[in-house]
Protein backbone atom coordinates (compact mmCIF):
# COMPACT_ATOMS: atom_id res chain seq x y z
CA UNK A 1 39.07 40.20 -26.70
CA UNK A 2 37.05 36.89 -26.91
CA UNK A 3 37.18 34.88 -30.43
CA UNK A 4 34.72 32.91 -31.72
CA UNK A 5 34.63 29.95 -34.16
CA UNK A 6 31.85 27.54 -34.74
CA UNK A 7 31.05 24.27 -37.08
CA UNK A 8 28.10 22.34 -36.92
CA UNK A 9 29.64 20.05 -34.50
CA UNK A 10 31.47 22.57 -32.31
CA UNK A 11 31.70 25.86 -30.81
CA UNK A 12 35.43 27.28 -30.25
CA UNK A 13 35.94 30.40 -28.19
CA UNK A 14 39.43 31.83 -26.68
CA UNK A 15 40.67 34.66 -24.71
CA UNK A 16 43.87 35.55 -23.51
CA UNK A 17 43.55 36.19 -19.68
CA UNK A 18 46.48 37.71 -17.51
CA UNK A 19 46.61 35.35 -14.46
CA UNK A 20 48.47 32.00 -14.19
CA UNK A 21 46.83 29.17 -15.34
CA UNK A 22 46.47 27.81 -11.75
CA UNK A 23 44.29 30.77 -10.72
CA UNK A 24 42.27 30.06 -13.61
CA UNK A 25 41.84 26.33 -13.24
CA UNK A 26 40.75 27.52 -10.12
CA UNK A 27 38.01 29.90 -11.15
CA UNK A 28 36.66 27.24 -13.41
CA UNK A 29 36.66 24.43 -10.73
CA UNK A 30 35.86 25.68 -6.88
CA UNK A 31 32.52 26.15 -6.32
CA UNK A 32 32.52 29.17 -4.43
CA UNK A 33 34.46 31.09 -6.80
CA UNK A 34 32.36 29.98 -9.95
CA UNK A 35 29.03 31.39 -8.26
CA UNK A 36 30.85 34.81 -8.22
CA UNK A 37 31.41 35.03 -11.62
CA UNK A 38 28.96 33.11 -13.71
CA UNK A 39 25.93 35.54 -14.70
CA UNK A 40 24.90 38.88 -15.23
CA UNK A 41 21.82 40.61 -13.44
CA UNK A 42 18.95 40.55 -15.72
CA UNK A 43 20.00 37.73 -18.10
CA UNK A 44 20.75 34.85 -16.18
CA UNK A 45 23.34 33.84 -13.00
CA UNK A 46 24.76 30.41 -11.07
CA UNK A 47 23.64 31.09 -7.42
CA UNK A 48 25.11 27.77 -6.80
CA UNK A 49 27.10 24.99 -7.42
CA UNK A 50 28.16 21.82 -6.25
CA UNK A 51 31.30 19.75 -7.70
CA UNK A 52 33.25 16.33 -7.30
CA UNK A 53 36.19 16.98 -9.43
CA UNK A 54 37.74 14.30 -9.92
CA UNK A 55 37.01 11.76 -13.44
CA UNK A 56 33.47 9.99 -12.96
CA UNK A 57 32.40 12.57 -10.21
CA UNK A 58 29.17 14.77 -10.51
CA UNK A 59 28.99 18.68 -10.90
CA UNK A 60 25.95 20.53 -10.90
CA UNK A 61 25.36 24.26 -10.91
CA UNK A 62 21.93 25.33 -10.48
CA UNK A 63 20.76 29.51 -11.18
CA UNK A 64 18.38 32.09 -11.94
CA UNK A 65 17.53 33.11 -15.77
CA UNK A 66 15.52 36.25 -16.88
CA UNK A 67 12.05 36.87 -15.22
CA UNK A 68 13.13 34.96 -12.41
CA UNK A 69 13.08 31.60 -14.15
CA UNK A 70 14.97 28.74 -12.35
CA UNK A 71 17.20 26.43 -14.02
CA UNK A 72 20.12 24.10 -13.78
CA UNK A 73 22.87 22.68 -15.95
CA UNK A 74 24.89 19.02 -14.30
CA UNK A 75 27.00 16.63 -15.72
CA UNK A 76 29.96 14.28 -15.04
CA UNK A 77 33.83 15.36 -15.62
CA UNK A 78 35.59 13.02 -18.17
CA UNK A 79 39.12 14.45 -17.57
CA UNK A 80 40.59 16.47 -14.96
CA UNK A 81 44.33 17.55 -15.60
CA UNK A 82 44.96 20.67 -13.28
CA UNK A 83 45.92 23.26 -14.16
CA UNK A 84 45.65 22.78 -18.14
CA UNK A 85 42.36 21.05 -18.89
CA UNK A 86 38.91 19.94 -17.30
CA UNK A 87 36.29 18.16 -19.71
CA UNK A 88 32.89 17.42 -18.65
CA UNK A 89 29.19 16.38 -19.94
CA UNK A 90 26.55 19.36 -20.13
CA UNK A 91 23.10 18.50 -19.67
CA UNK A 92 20.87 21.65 -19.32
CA UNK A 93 17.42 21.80 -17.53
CA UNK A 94 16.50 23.87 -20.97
CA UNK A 95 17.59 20.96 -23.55
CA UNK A 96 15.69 17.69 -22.27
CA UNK A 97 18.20 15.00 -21.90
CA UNK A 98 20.26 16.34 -24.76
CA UNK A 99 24.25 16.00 -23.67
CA UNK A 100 27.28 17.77 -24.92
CA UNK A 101 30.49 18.01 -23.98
CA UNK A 102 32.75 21.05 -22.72
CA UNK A 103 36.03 21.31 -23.08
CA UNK A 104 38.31 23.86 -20.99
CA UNK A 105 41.81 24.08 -22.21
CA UNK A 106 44.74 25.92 -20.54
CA UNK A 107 47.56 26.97 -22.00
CA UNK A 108 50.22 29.19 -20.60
CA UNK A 109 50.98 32.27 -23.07
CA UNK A 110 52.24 35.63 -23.02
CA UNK A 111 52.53 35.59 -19.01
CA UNK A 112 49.66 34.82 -18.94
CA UNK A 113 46.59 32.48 -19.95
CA UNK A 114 45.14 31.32 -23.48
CA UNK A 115 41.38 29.99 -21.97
CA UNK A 116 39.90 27.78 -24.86
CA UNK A 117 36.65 26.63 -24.65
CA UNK A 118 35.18 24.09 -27.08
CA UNK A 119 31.86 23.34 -26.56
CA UNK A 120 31.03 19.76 -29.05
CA UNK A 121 27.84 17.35 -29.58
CA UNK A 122 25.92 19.90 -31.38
CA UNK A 123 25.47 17.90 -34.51
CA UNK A 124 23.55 15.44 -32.93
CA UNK A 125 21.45 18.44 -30.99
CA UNK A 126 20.89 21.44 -33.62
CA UNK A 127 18.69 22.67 -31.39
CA UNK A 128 21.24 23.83 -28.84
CA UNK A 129 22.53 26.84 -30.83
CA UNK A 130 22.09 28.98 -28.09
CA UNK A 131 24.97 28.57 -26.59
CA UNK A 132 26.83 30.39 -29.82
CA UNK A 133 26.01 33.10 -27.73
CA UNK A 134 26.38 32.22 -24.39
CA UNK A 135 30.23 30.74 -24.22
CA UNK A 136 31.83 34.36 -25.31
CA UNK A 137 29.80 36.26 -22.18
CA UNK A 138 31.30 33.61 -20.03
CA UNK A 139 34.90 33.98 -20.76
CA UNK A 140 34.60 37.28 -20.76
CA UNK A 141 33.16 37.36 -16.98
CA UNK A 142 36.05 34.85 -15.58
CA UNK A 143 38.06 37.22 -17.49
CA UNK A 144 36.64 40.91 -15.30
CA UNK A 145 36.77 37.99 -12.59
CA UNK A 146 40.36 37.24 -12.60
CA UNK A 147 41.89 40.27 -14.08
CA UNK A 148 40.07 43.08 -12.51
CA UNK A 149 37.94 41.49 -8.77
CA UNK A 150 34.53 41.60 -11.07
CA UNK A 151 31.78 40.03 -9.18
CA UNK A 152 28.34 39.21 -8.81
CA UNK A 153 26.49 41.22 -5.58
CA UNK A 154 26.82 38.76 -2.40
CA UNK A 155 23.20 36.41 -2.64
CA UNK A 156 20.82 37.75 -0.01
């Protein structure tokens, strides 16, 4: 079960997920696994990504929302400390040039994984408040991903 905490400034949002933290560093990270979690029919969905994970290097994942709407969200990773924390800029296609920063911590707990999320910069952009809603669907798809083989239908 998914938590949620928020402050002006910040979104928090954990879940305990039963896989090492490797295989969820992983999930987060490569590409071709992210695609096959990220999204739900109907609401929105990463059809692809594209990532240079190291610090300074570019990510951008680019997908479909409802009504067959395109956008994409890119930004550049500020720390990169497998398996136990990746930090990186957010820049949506929705928000203008508005940037925030995400924050994916690791920690190893109960055999398994405590995934932490904290999403900040919202101060400074009020008008982001969607994502209050979007970070818990996320963690819970990588966690159906990881714990159970939950994935999106192969791209045709």
């Amino acid at each position: 079960m998914a938590t949620t905490q928020a402050t002006p400034d910040e979104l928090i949002n954990e879940i305990q997920i039963a896989a090492p933290r490797e295989r969820v560093f992983q999930a987060i990270t490569d590409p071709q696994q992210l695609v096959k979690w990220w999204g739900k029919a109907g609401l929105y969905r990463t059809t692809k990504m594209t990532a240079d994970l190291r610090v300074g290097g570019k990510w951008r994942s680019e997908g479909d929302a409802a009504e067959g709407r395109k956008f994409f969200v890119y930004g550049e990773y500020l720390q990169v400390e497998p398996p136990a924390l990746l930090v990186y800029t957010w820049i949506a296609s929705w928000s203008g040039a508005a940037a925030t920063t995400v924050h994916w911590e690791l920690e190893e707990k109960d055999g398994g994984t405590l995934v932490r999320v904290r999403h900040t910069g919202f101060a400074a952009h009020p008008e982001l408040a969607q994502h209050f809603q979007g970070w818990p669907l996320v963690i819970g798809w990588l966690q159906g991903y990881l714990e159970r083989g939950e994935s999106l239908p192969e791209l045709k």
